[in-house]
PDB file of N, CA and C in Angstrom:
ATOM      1  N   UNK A   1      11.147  29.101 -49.728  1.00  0.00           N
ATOM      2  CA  UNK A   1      10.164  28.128 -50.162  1.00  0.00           C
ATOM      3  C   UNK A   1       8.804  28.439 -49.530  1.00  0.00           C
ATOM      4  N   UNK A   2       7.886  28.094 -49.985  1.00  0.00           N
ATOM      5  CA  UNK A   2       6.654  28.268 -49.521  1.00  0.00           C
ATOM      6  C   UNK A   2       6.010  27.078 -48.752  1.00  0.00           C
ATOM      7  N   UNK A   3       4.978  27.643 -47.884  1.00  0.00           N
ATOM      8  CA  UNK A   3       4.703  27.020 -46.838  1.00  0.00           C
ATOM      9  C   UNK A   3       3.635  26.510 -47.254  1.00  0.00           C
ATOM     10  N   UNK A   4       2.490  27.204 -47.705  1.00  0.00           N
ATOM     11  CA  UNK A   4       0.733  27.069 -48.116  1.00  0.00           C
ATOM     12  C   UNK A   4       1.185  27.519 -49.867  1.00  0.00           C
ATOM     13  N   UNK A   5      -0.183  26.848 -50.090  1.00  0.00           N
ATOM     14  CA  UNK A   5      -0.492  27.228 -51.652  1.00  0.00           C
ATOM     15  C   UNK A   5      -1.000  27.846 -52.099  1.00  0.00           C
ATOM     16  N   UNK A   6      -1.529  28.598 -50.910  1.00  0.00           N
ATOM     17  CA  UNK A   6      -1.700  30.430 -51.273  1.00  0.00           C
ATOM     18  C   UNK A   6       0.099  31.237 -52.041  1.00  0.00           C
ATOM     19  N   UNK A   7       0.997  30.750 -50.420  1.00  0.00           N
ATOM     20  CA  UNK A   7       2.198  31.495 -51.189  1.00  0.00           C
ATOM     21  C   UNK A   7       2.448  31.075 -52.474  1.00  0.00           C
ATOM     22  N   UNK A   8       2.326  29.782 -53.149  1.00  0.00           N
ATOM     23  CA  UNK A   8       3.039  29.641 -54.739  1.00  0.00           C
ATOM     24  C   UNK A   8       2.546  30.072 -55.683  1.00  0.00           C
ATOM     25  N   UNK A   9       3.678  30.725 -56.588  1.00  0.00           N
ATOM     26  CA  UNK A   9       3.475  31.312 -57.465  1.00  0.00           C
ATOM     27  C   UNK A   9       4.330  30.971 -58.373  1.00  0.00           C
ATOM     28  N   UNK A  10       4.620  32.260 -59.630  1.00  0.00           N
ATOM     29  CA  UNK A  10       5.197  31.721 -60.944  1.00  0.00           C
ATOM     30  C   UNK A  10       5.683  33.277 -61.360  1.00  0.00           C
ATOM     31  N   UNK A  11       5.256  34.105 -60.445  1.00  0.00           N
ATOM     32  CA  UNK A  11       5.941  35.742 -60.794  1.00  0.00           C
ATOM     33  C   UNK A  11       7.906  35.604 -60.357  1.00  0.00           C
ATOM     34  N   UNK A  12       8.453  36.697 -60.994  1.00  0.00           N
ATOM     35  CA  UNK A  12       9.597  36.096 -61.033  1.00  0.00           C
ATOM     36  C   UNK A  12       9.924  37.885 -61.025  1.00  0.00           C
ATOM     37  N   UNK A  13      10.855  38.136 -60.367  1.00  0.00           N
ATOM     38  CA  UNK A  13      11.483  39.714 -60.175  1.00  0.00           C
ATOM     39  C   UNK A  13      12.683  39.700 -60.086  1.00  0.00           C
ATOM     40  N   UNK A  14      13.584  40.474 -61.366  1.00  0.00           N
ATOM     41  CA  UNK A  14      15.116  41.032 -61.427  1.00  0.00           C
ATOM     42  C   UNK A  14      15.152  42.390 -61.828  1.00  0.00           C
ATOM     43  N   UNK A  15      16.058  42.657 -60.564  1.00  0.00           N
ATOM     44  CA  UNK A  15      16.648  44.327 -60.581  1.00  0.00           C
ATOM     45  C   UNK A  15      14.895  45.369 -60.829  1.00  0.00           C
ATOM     46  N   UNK A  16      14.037  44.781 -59.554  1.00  0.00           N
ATOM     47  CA  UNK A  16      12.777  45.614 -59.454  1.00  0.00           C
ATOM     48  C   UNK A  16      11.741  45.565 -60.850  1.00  0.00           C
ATOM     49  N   UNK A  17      12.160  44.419 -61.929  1.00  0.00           N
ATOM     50  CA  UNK A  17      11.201  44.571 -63.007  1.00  0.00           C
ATOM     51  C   UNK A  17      10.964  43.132 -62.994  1.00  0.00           C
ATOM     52  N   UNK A  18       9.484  43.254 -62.737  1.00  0.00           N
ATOM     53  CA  UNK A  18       8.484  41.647 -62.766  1.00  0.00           C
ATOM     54  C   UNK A  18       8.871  41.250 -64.053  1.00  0.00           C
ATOM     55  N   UNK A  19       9.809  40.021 -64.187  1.00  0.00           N
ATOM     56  CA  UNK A  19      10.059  39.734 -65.460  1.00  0.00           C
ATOM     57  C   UNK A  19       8.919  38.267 -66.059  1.00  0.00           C
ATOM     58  N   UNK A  20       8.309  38.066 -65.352  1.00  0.00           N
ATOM     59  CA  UNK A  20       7.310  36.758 -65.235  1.00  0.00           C
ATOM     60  C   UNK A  20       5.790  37.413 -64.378  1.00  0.00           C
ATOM     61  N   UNK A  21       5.353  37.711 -64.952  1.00  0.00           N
ATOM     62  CA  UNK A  21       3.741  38.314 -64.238  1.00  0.00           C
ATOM     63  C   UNK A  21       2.852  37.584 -63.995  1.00  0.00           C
ATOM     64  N   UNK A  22       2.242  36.688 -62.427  1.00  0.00           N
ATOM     65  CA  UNK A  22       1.336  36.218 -62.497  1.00  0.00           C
ATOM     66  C   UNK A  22       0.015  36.868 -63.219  1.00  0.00           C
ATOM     67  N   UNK A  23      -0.643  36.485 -63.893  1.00  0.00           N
ATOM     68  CA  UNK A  23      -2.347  37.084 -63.703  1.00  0.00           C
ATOM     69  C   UNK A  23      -3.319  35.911 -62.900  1.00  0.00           C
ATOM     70  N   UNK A  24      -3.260  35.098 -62.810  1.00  0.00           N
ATOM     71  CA  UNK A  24      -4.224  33.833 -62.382  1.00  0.00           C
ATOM     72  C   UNK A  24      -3.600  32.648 -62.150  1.00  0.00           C
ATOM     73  N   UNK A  25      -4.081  32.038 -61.010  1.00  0.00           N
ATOM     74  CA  UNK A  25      -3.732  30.524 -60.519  1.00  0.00           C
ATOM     75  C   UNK A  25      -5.305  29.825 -59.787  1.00  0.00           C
ATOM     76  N   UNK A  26      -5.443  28.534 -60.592  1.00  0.00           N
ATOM     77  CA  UNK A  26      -6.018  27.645 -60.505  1.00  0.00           C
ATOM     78  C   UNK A  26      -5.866  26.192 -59.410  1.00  0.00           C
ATOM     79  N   UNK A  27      -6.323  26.569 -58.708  1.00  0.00           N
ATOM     80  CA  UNK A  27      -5.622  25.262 -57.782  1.00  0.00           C
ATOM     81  C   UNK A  27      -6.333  23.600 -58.227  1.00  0.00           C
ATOM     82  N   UNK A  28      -5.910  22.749 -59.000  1.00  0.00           N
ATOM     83  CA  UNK A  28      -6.850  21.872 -59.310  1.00  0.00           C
ATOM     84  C   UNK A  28      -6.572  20.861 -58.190  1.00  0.00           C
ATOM     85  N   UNK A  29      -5.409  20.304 -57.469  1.00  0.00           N
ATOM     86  CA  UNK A  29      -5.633  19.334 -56.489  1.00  0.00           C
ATOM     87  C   UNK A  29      -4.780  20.431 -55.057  1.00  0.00           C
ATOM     88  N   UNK A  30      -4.984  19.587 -53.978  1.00  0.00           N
ATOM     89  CA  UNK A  30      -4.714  19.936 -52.888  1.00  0.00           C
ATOM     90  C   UNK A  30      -3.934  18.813 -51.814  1.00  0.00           C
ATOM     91  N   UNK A  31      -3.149  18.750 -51.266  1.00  0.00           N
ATOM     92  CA  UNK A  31      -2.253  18.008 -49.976  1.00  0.00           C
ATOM     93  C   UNK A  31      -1.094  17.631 -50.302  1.00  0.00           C
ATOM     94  N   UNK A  32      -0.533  16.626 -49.736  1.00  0.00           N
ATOM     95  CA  UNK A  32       1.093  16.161 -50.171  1.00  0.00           C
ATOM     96  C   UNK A  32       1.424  16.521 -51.721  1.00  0.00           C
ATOM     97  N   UNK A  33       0.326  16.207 -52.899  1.00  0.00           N
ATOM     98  CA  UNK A  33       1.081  16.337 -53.791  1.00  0.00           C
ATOM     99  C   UNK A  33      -0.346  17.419 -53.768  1.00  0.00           C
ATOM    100  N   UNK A  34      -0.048  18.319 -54.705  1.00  0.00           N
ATOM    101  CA  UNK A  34      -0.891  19.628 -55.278  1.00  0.00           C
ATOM    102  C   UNK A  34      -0.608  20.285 -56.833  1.00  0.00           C
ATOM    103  N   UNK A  35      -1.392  20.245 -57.471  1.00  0.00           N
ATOM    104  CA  UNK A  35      -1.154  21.017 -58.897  1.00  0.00           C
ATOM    105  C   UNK A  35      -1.944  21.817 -58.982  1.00  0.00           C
ATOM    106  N   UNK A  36      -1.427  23.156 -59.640  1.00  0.00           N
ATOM    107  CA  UNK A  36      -1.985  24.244 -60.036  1.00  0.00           C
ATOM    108  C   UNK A  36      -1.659  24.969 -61.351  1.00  0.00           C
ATOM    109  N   UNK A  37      -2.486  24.584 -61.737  1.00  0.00           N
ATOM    110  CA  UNK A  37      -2.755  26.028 -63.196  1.00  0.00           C
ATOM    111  C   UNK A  37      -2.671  27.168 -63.067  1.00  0.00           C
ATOM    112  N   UNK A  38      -1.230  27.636 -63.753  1.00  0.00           N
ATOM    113  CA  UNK A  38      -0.739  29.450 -63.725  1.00  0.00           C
ATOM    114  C   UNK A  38      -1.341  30.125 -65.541  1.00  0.00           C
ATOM    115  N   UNK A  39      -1.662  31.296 -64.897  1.00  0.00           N
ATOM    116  CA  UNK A  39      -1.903  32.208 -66.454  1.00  0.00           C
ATOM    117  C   UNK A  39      -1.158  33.306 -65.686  1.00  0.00           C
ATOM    118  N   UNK A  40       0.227  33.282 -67.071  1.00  0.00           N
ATOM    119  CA  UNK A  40       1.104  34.604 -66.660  1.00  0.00           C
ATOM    120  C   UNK A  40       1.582  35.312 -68.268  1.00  0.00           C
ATOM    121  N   UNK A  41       2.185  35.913 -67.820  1.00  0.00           N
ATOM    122  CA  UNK A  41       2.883  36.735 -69.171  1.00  0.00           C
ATOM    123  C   UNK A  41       4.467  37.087 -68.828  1.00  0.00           C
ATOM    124  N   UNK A  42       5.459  37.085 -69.816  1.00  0.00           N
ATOM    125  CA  UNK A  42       6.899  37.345 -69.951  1.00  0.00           C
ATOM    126  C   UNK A  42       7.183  38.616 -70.560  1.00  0.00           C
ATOM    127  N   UNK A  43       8.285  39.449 -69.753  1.00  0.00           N
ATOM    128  CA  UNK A  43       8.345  40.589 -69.872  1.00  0.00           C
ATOM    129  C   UNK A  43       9.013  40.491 -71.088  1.00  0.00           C
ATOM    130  N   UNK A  44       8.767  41.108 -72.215  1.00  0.00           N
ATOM    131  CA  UNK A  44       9.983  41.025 -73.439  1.00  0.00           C
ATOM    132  C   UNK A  44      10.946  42.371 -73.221  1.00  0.00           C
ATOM    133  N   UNK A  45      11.947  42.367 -73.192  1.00  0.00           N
ATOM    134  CA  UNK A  45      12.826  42.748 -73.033  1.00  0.00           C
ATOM    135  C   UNK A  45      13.047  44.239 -74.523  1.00  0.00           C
ATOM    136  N   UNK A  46      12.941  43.701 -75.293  1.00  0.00           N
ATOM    137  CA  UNK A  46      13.158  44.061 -76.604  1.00  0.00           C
ATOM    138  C   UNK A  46      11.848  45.329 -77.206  1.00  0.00           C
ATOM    139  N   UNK A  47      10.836  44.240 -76.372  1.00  0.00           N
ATOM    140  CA  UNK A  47       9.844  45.794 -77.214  1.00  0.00           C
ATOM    141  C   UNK A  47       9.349  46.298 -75.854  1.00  0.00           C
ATOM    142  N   UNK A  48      10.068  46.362 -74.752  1.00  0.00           N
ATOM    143  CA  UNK A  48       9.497  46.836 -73.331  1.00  0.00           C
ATOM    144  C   UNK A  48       8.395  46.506 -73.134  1.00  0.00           C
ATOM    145  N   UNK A  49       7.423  45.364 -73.389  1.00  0.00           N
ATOM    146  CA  UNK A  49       6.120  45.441 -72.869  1.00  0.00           C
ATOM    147  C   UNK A  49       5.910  43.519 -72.725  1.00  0.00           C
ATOM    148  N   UNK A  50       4.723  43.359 -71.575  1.00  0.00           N
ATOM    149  CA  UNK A  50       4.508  41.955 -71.495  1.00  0.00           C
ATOM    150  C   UNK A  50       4.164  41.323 -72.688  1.00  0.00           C
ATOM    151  N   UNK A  51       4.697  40.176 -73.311  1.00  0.00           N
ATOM    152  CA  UNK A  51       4.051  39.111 -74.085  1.00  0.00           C
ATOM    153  C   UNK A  51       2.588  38.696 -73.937  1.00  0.00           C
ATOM    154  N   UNK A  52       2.493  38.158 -75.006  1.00  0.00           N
ATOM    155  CA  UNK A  52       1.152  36.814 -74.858  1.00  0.00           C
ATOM    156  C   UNK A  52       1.040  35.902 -73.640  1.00  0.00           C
ATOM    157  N   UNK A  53      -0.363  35.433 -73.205  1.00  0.00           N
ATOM    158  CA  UNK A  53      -0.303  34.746 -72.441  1.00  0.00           C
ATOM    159  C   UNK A  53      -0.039  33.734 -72.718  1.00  0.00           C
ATOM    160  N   UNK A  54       0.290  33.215 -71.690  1.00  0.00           N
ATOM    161  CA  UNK A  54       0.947  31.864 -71.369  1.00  0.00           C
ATOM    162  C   UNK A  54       0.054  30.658 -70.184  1.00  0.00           C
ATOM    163  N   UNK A  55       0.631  29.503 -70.005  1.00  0.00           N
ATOM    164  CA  UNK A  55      -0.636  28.791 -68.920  1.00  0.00           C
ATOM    165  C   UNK A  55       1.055  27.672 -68.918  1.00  0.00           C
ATOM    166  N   UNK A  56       0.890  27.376 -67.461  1.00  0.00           N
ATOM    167  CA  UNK A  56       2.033  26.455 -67.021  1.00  0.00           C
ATOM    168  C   UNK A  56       0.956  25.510 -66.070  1.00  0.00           C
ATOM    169  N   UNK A  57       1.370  24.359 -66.121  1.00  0.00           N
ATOM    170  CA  UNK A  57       0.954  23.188 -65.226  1.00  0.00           C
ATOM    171  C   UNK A  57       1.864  22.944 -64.393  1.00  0.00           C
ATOM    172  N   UNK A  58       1.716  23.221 -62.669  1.00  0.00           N
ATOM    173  CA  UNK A  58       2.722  22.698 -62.226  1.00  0.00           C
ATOM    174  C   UNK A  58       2.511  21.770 -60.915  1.00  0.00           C
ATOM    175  N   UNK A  59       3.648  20.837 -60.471  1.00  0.00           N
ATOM    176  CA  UNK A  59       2.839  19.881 -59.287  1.00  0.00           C
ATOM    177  C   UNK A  59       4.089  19.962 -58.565  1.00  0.00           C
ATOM    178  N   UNK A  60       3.303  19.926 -57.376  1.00  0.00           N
ATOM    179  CA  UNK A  60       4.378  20.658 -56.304  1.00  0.00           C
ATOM    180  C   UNK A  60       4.237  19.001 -55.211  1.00  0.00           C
ATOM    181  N   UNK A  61       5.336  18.842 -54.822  1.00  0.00           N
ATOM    182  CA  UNK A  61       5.260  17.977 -52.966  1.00  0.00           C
ATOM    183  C   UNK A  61       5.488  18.927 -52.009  1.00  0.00           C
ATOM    184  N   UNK A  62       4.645  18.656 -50.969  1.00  0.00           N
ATOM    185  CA  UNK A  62       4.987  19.322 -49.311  1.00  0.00           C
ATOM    186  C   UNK A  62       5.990  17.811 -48.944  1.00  0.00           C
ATOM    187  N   UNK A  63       7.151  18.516 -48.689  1.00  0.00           N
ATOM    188  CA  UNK A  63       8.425  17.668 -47.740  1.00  0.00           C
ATOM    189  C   UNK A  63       8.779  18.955 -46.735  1.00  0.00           C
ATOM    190  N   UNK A  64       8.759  18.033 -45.602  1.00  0.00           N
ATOM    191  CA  UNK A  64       9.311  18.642 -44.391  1.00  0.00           C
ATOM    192  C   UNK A  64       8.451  20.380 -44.291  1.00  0.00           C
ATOM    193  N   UNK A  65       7.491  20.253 -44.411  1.00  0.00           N
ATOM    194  CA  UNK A  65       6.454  21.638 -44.404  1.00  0.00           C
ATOM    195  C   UNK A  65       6.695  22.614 -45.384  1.00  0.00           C
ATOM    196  N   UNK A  66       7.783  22.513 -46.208  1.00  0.00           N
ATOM    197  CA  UNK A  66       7.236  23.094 -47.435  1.00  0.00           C
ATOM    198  C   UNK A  66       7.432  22.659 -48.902  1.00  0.00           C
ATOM    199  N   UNK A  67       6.632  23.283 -49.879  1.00  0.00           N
ATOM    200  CA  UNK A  67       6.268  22.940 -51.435  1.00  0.00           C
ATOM    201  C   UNK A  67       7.479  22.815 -52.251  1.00  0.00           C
ATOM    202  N   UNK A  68       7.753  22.028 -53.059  1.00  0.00           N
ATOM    203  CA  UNK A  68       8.559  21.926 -53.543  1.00  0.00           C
ATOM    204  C   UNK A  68       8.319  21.199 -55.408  1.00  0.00           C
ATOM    205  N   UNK A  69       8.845  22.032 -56.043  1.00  0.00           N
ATOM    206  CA  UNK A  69       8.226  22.074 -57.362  1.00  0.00           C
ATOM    207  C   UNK A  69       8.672  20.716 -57.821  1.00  0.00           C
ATOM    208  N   UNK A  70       8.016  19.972 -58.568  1.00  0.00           N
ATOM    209  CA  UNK A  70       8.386  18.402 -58.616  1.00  0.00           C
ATOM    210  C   UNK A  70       8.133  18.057 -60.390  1.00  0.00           C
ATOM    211  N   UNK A  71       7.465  18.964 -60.819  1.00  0.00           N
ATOM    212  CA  UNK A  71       7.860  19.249 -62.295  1.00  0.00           C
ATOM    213  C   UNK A  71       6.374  19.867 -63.066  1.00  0.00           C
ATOM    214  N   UNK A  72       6.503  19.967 -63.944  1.00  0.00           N
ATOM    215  CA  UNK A  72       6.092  21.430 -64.947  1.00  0.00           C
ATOM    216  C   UNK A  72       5.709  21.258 -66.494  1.00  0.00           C
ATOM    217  N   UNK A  73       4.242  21.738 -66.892  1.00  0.00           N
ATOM    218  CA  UNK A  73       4.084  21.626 -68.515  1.00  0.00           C
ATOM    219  C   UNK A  73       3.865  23.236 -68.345  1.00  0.00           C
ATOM    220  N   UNK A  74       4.485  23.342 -69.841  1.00  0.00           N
ATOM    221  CA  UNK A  74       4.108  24.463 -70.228  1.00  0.00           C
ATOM    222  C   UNK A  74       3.416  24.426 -71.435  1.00  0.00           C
ATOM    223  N   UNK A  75       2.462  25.569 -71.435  1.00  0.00           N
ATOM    224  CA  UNK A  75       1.471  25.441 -72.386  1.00  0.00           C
ATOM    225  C   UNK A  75       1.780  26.618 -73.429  1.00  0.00           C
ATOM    226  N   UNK A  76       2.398  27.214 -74.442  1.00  0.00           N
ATOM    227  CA  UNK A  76       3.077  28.201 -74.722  1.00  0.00           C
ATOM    228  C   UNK A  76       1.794  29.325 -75.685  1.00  0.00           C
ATOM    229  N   UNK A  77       1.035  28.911 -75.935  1.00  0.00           N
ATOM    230  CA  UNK A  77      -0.097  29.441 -76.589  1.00  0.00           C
ATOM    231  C   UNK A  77      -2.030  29.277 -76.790  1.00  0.00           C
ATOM    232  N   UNK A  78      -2.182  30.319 -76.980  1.00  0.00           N
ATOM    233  CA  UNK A  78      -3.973  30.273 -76.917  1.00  0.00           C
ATOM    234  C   UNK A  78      -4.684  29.070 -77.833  1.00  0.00           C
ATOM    235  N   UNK A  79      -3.405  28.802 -79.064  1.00  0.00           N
ATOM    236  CA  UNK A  79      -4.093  27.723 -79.912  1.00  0.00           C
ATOM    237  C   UNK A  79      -3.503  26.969 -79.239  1.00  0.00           C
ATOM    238  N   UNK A  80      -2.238  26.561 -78.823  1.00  0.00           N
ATOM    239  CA  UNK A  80      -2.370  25.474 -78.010  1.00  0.00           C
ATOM    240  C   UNK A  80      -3.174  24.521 -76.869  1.00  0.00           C
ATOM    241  N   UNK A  81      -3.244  25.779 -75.878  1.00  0.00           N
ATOM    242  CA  UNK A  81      -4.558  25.493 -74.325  1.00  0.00           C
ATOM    243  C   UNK A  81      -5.663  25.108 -75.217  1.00  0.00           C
ATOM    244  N   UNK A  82      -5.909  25.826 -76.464  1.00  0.00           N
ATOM    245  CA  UNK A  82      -7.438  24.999 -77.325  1.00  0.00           C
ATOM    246  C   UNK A  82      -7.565  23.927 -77.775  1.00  0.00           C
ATOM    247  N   UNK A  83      -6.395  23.606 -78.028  1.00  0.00           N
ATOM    248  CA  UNK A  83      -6.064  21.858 -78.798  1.00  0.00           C
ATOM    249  C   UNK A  83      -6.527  21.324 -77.370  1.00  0.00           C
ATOM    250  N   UNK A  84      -5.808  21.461 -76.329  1.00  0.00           N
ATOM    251  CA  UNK A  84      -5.798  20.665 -74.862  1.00  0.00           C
ATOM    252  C   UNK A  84      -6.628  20.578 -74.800  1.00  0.00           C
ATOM    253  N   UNK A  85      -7.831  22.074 -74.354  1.00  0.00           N
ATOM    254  CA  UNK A  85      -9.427  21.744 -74.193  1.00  0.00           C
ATOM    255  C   UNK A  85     -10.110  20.596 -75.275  1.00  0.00           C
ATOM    256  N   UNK A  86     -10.013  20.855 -76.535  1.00  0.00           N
ATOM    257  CA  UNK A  86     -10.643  20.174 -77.413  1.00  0.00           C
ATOM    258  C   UNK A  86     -10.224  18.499 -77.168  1.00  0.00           C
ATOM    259  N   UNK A  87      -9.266  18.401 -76.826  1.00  0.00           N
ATOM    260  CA  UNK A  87      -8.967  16.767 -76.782  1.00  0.00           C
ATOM    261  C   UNK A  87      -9.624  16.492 -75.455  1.00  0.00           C
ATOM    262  N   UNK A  88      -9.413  16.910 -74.482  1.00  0.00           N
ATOM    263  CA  UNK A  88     -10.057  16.877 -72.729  1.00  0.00           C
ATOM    264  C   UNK A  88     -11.606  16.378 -72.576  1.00  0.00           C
ATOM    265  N   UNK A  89     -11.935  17.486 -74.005  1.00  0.00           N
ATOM    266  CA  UNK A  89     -13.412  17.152 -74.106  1.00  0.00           C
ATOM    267  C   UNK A  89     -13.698  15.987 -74.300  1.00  0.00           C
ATOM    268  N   UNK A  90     -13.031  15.795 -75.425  1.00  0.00           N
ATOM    269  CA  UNK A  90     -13.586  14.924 -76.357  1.00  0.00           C
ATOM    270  C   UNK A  90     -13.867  13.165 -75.100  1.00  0.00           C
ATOM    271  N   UNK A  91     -12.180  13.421 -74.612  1.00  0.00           N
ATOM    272  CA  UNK A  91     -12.101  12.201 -73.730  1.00  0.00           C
ATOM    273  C   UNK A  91     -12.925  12.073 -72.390  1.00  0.00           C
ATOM    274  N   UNK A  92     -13.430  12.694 -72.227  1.00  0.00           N
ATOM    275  CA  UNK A  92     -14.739  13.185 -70.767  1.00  0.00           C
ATOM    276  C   UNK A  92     -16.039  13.580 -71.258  1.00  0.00           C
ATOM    277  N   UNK A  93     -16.073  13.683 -71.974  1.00  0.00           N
ATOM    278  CA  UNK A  93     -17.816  13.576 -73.010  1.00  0.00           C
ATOM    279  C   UNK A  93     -18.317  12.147 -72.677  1.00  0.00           C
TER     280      UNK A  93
END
């Protein structure tokens, strides 16, 4: 488990092949509870090469000194994260 929110991540490794690739993490809050915005990609198996990006929301608790994942959106596409932005706006304009 991780200690700081430097260590968390969303990369994921079986049998030496990054099957989950971070590229970017967003830290939007910080302390007991903390969420951060991941941009990663999934190894496809099938045509040997990383997928489309991807964007996960996740919110972590610190218990007993370390992070502990407390639950998770996933955002599965570029038109999707655009719908999100576009509504975000609209409601914070």
């Amino acid at each position: 488990m991780a200690e700081t929110i430097d260590e968390l991540t969303v990369e994921y490794s079986e049998d030496d092949l990054v099957t989950t690739k971070e590229l970017d993490k967003v830290v939007l809050t910080k302390g007991a509870w903390s969420t951060i915005l991941f941009r990663y990609q999934d190894w496809d198996r099938k045509k040997e090469e990383y997928g489309p990006e991807k964007y996960t929301i996740r919110r972590y608790q610190k218990r007993n000194g370390e992070y502990r994942q407390q639950s998770k959106f996933n955002i599965s596409s570029k038109d999707q994260a655009r719908q999100l932005i576009e509504a975000l706006q609209q409601w914070v304009d």
